[in-house]
N, C-alpha and C. Protein backbone atom coordinates (compact mmCIF):
# COMPACT_ATOMS: atom_id res chain seq x y z
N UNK A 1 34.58 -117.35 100.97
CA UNK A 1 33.33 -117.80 100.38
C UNK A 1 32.14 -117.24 101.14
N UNK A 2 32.35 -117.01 102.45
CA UNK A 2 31.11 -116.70 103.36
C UNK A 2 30.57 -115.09 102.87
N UNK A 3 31.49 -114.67 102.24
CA UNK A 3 31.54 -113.23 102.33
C UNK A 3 30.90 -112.79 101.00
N UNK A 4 31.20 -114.22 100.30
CA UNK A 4 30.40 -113.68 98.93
C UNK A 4 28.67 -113.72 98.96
N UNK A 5 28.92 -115.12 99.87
CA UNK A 5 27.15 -115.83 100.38
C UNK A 5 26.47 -114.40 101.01
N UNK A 6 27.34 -113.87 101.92
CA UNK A 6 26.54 -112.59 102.73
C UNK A 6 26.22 -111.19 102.17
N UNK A 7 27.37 -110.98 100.77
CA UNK A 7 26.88 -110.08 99.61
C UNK A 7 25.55 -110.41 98.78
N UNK A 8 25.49 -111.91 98.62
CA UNK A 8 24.27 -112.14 97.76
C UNK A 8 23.12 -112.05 98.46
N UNK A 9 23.38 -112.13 100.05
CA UNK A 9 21.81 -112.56 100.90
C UNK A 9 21.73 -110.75 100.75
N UNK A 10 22.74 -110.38 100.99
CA UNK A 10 21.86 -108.39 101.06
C UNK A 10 21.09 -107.71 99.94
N UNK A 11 22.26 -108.16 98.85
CA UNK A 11 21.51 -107.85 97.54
C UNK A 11 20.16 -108.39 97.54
N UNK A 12 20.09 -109.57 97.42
CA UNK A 12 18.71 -109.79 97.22
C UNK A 12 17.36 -109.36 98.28
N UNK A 13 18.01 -109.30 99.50
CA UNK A 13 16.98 -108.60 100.52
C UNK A 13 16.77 -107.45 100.27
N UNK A 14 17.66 -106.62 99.84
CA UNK A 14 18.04 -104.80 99.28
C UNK A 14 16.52 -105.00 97.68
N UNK A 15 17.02 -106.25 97.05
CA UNK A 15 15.81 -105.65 96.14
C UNK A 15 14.26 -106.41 96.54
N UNK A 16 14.45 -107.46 97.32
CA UNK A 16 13.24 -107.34 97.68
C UNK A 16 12.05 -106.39 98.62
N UNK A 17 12.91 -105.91 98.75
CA UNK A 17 12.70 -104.52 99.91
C UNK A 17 12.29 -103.39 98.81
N UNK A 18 13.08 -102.98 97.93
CA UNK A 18 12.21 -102.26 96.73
C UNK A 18 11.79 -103.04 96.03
N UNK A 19 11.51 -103.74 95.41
CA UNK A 19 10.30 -104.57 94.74
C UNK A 19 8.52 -104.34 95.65
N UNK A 20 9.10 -104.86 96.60
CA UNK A 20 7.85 -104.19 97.52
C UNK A 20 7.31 -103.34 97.73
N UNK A 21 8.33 -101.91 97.67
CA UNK A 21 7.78 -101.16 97.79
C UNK A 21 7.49 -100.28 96.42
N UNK A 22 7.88 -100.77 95.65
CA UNK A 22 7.75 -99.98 93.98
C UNK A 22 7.54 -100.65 93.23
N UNK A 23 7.08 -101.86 93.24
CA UNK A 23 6.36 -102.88 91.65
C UNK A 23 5.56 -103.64 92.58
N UNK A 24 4.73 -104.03 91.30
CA UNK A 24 3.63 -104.75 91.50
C UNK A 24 3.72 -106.07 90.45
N UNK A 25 3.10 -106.92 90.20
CA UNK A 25 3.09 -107.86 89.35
C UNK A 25 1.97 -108.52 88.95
N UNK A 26 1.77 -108.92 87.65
CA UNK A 26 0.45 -109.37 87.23
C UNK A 26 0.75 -110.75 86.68
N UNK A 27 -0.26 -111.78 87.03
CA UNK A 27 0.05 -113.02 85.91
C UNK A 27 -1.05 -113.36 85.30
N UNK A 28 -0.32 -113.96 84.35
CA UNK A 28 -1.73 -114.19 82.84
C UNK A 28 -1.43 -115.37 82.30
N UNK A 29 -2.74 -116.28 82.61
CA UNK A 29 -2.59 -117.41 81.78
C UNK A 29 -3.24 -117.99 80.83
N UNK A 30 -2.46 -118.20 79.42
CA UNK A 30 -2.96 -118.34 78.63
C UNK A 30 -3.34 -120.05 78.02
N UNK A 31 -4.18 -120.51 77.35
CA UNK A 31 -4.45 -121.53 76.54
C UNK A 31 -4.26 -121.48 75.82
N UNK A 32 -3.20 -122.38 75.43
CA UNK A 32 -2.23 -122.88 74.16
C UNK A 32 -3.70 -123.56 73.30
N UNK A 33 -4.28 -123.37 72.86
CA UNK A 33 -5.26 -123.69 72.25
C UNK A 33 -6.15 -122.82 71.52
N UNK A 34 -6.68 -122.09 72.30
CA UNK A 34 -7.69 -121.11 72.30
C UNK A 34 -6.78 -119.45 71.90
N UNK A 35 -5.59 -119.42 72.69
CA UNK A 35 -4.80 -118.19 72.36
C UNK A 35 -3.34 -118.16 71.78
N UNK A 36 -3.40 -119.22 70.95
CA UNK A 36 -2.15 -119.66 70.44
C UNK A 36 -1.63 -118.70 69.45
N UNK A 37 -2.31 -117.31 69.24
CA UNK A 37 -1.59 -116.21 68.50
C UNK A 37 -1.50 -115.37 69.08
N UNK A 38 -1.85 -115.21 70.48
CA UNK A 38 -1.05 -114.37 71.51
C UNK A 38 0.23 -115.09 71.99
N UNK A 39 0.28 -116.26 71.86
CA UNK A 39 1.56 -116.98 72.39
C UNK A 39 2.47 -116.60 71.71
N UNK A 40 2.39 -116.90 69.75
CA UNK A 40 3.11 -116.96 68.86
C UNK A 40 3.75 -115.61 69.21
N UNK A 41 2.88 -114.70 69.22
CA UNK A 41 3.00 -113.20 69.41
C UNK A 41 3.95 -112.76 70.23
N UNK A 42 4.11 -113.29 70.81
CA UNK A 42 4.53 -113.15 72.15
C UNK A 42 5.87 -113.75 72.49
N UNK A 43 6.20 -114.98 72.13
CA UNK A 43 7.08 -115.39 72.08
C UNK A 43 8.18 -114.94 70.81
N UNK A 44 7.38 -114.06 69.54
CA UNK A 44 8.65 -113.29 68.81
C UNK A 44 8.79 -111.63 69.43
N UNK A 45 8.45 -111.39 70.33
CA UNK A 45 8.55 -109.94 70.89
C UNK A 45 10.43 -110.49 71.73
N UNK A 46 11.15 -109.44 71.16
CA UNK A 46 12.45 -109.37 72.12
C UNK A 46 12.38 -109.03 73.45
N UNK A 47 11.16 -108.24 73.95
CA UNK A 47 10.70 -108.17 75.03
C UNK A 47 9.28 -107.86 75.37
N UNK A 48 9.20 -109.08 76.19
CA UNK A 48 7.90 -109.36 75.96
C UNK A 48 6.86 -108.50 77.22
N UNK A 49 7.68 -107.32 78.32
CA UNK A 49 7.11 -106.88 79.22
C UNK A 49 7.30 -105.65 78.41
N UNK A 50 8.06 -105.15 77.54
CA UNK A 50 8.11 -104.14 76.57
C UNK A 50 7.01 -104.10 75.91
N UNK A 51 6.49 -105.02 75.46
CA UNK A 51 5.47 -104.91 74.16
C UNK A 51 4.61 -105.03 75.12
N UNK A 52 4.01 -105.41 75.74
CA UNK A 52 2.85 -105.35 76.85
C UNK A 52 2.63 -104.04 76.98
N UNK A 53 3.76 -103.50 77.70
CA UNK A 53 3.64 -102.22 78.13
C UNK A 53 3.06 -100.96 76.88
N UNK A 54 3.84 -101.15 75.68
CA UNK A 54 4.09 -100.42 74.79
C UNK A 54 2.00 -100.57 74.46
N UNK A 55 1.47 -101.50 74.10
CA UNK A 55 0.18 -102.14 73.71
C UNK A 55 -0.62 -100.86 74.37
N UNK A 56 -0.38 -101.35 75.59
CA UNK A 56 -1.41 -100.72 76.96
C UNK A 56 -0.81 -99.59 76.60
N UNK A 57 0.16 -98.46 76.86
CA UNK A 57 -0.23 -97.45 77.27
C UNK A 57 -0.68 -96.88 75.40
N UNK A 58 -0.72 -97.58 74.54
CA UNK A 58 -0.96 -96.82 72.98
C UNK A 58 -2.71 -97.28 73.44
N UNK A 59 -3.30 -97.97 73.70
CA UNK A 59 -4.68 -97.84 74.41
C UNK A 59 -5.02 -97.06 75.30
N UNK A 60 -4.39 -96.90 76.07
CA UNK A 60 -4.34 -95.44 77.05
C UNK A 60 -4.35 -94.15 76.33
N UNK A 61 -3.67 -94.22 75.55
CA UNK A 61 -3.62 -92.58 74.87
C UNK A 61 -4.96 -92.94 73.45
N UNK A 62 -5.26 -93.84 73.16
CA UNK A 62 -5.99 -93.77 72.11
C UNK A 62 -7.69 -93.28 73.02
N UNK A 63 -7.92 -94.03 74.18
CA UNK A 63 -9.06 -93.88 74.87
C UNK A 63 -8.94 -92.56 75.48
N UNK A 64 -7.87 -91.76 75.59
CA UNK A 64 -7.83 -90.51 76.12
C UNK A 64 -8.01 -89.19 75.29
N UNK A 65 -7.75 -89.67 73.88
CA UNK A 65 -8.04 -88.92 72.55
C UNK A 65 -9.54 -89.23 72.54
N UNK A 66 -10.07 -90.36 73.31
CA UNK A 66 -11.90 -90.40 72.54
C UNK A 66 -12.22 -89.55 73.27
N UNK A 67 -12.15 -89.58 75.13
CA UNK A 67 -12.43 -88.97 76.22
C UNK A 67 -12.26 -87.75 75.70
N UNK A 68 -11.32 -87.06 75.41
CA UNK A 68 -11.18 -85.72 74.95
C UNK A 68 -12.26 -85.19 74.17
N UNK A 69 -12.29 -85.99 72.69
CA UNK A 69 -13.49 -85.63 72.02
C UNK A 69 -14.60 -85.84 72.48
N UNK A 70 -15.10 -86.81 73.01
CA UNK A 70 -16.29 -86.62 74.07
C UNK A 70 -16.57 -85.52 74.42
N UNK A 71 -15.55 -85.08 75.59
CA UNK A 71 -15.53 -84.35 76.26
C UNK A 71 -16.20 -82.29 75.74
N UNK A 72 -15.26 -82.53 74.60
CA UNK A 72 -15.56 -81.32 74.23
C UNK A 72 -16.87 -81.05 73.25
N UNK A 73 -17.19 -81.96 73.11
CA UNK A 73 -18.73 -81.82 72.03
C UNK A 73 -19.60 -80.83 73.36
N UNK A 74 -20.26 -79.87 72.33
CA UNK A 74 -21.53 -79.11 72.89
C UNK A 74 -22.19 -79.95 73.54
N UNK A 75 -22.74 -79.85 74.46
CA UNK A 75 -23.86 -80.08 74.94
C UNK A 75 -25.21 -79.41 75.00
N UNK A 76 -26.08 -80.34 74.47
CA UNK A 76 -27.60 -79.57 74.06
C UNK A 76 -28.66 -79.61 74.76
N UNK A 77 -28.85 -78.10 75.09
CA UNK A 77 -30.10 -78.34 76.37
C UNK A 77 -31.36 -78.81 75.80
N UNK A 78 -31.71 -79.68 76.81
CA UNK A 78 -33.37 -80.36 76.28
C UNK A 78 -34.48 -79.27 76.47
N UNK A 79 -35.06 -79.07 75.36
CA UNK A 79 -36.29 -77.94 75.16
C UNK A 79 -37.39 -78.78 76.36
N UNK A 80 -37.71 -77.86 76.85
CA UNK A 80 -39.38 -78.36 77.87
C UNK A 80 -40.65 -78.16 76.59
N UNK A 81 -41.38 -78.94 76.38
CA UNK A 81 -42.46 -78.83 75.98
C UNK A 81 -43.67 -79.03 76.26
């Protein structure tokens, strides 16, 4: 039995040791009141750090398509008058 106890204490030290050093974590709290269709939402996602993720980076690429077009418009020198 000791031997199983001393497999589980490594494992879990083994991933807290990378957790540390390679994730981060965010928490978010919501009001069942005020955000009760992010809850609903949320609670039918099969995964709910999936769809987070999936959200954010389709905002990431949508704000990187504006940046782009921004980016490339002429720029017009101001006449001195």
């Amino acid at each position: 039995m000791r031997d199983w106890l001393d497999s589980i204490e490594a494992r879990t030290k083994t991933q807290a040791k990378y957790d540390k050093k390679n994730t981060v974590g965010f928490y978010m709290k919501l009001n069942i009141h005020t955000d009760k269709d992010i809850i609903h939402w949320l609670w039918s996602q099969p995964s709910k750090q999936g769809s987070i993720k999936r959200l954010i980076r389709e905002e990431i690429a949508r704000n990187s398509v504006e940046n782009t077009v921004q980016d490339s418009r002429p720029v017009r020198k101001q006449q001195n008058n």
